[in-house]
C-alpha atoms as a PDB file:
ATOM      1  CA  UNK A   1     115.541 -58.138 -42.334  1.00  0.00           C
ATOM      2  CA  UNK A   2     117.153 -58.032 -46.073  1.00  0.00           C
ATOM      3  CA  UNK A   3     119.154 -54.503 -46.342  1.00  0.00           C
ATOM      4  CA  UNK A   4     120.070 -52.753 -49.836  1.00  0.00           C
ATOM      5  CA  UNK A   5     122.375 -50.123 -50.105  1.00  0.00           C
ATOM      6  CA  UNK A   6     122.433 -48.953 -53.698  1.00  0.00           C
ATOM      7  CA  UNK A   7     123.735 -45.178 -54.806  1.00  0.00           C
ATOM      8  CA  UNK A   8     121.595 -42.952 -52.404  1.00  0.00           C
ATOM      9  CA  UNK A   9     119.282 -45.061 -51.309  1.00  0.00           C
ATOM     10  CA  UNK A  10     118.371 -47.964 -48.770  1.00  0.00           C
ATOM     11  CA  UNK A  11     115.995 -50.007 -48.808  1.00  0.00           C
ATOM     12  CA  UNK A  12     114.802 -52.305 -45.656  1.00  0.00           C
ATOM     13  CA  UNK A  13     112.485 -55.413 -46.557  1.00  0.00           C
ATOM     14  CA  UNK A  14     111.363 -57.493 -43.293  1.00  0.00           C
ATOM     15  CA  UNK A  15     109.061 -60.555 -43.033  1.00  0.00           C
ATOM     16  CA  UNK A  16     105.942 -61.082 -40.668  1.00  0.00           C
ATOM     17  CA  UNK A  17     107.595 -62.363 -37.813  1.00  0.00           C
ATOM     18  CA  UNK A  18     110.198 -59.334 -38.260  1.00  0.00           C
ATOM     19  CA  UNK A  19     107.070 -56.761 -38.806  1.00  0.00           C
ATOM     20  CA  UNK A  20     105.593 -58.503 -35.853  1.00  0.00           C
ATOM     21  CA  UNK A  21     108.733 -58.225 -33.540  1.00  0.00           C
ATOM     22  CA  UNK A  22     109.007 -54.508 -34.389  1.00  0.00           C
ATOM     23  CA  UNK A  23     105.031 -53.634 -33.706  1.00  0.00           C
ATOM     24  CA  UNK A  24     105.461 -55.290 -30.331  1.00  0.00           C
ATOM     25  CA  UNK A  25     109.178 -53.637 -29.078  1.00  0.00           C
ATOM     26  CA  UNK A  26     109.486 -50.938 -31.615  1.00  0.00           C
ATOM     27  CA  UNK A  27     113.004 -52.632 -32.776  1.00  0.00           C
ATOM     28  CA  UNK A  28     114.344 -55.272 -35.203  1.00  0.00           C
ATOM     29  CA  UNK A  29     118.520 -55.125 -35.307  1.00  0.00           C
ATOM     30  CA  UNK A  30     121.160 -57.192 -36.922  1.00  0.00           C
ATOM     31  CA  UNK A  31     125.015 -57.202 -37.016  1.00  0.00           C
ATOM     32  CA  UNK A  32     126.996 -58.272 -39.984  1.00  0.00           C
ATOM     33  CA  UNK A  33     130.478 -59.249 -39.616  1.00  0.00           C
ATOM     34  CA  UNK A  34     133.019 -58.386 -42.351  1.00  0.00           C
ATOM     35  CA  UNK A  35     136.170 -59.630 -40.238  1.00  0.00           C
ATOM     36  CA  UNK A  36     136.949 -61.196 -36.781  1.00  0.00           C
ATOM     37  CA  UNK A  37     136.751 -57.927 -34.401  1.00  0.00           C
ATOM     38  CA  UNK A  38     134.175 -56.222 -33.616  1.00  0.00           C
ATOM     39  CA  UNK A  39     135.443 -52.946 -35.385  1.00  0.00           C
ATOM     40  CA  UNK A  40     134.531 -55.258 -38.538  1.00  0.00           C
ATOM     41  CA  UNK A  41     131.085 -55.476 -37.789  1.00  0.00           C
ATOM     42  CA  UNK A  42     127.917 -53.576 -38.903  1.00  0.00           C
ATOM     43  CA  UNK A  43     124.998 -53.393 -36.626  1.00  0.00           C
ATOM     44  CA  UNK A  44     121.767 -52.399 -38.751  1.00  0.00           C
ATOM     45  CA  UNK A  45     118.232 -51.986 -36.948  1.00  0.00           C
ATOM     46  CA  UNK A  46     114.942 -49.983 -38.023  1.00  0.00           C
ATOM     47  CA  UNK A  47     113.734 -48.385 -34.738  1.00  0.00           C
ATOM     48  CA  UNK A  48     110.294 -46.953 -33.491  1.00  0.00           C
ATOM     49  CA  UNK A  49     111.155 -43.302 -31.981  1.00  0.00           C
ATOM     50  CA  UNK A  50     109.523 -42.603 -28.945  1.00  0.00           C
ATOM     51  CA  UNK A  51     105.490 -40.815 -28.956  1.00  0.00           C
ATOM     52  CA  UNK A  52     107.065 -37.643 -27.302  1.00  0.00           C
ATOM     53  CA  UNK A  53     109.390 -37.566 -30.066  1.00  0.00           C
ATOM     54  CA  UNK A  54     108.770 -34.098 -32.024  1.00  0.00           C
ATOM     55  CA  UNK A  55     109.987 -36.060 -35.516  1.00  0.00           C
ATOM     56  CA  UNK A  56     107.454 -36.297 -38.273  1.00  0.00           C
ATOM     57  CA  UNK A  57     109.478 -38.209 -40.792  1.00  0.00           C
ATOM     58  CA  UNK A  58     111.723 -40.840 -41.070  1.00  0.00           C
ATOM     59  CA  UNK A  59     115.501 -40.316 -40.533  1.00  0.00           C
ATOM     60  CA  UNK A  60     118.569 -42.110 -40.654  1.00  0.00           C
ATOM     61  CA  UNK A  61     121.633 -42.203 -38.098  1.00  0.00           C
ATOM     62  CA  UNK A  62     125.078 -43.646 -38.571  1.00  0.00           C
ATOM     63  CA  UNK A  63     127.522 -43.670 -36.198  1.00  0.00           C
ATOM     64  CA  UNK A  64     131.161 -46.289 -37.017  1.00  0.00           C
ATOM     65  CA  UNK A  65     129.891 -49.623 -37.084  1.00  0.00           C
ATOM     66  CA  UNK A  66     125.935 -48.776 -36.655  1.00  0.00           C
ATOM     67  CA  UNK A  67     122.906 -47.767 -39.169  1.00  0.00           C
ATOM     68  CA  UNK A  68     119.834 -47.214 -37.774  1.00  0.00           C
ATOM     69  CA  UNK A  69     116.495 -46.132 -39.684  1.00  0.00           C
ATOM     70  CA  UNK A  70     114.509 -44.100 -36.842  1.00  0.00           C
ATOM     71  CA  UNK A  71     110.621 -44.063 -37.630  1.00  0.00           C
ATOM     72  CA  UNK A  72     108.294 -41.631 -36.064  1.00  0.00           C
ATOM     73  CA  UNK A  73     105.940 -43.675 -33.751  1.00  0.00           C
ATOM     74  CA  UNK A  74     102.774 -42.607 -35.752  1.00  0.00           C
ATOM     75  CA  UNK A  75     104.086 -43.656 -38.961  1.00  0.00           C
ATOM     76  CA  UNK A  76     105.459 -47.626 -37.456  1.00  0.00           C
ATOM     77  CA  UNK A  77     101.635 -48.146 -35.948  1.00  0.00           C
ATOM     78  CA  UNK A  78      99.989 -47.386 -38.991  1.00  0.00           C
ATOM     79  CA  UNK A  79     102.291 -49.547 -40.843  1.00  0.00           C
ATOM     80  CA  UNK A  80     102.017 -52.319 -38.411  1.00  0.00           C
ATOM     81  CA  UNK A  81      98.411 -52.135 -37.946  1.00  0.00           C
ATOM     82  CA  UNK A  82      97.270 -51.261 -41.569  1.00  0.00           C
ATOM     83  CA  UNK A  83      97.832 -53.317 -45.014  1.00  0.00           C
ATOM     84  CA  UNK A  84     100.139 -50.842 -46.038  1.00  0.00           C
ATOM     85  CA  UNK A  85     103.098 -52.543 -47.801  1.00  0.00           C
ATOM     86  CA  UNK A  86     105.464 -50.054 -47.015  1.00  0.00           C
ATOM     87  CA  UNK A  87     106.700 -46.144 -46.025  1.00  0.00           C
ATOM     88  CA  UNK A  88     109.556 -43.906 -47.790  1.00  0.00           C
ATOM     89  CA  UNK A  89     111.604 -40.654 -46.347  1.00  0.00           C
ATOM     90  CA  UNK A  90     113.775 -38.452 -48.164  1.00  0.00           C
ATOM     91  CA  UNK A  91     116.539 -37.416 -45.356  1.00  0.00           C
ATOM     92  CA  UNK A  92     119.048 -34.615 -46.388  1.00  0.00           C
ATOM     93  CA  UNK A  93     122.492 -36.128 -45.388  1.00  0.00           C
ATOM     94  CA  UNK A  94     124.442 -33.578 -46.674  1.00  0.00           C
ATOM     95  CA  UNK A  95     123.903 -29.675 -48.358  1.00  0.00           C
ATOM     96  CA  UNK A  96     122.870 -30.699 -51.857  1.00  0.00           C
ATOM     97  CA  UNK A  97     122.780 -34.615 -51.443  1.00  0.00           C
ATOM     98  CA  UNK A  98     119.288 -36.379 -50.207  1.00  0.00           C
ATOM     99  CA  UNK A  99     119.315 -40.122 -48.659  1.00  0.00           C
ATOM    100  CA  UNK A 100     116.154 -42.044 -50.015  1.00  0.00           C
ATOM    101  CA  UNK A 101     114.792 -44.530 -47.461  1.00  0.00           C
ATOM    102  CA  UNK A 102     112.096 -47.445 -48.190  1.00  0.00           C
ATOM    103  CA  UNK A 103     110.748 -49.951 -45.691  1.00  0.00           C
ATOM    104  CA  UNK A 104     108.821 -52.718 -46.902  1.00  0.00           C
ATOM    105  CA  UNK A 105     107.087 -55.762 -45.450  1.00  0.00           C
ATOM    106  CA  UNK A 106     108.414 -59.055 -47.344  1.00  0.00           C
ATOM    107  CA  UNK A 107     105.217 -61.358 -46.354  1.00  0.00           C
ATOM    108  CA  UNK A 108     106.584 -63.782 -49.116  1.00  0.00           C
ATOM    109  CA  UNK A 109     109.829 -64.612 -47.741  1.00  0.00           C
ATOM    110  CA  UNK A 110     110.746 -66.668 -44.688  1.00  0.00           C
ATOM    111  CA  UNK A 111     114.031 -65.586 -44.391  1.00  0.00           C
END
């Protein structure tokens, strides 16, 4: 799963297999390491969020050392299961300051 961070947006771009893995568990999740400990190390995932869930759109939580896009469950089947390419969300992080999230599928790449 490529990640882009650029200005106030990020952007997720995952290949079939990755697609794939997330329609079956509801998770795909990487860690980056910047340094030796584990303080150094960035864990990124997209996650399904749970039926019951009352969220309608896609949001983002950070915590030190962990990103994780949280998609409502409707939106992750219909992306799985459909030819859709991708899905965007517009989260408020902050009064006055909007996050802008895209998730694509990368069917050309085997990375």
């Amino acid at each position: 799963m490529k990640l882009r961070l650029e200005e106030n947006s990020l952007r997720l771009r995952l290949s079939e297999a990755e697609v794939q893995q997330f329609a079956a568990t509801g998770r795909v999740a990487y860690s980056i390491a910047f340094g030796p400990g584990p303080a150094q190390t960035l864990l990124y995932s997209l996650e399904r969020l749970p039926a019951a869930s009352p969220a309608t759109a896609v949001q983002v939580r950070y915590e030190a050392g962990a990103l994780a896009v949280e998609v409502p469950d409707s939106v992750a089947r219909n992306w799985t299961g459909t030819e859709n390419i991708g899905f965007k969300g517009l989260v408020l992080v902050a009064e006055g300051r909007e996050l802008r999230i895209l998730v694509e599928k990368d069917l050309d790449s085997q990375h």
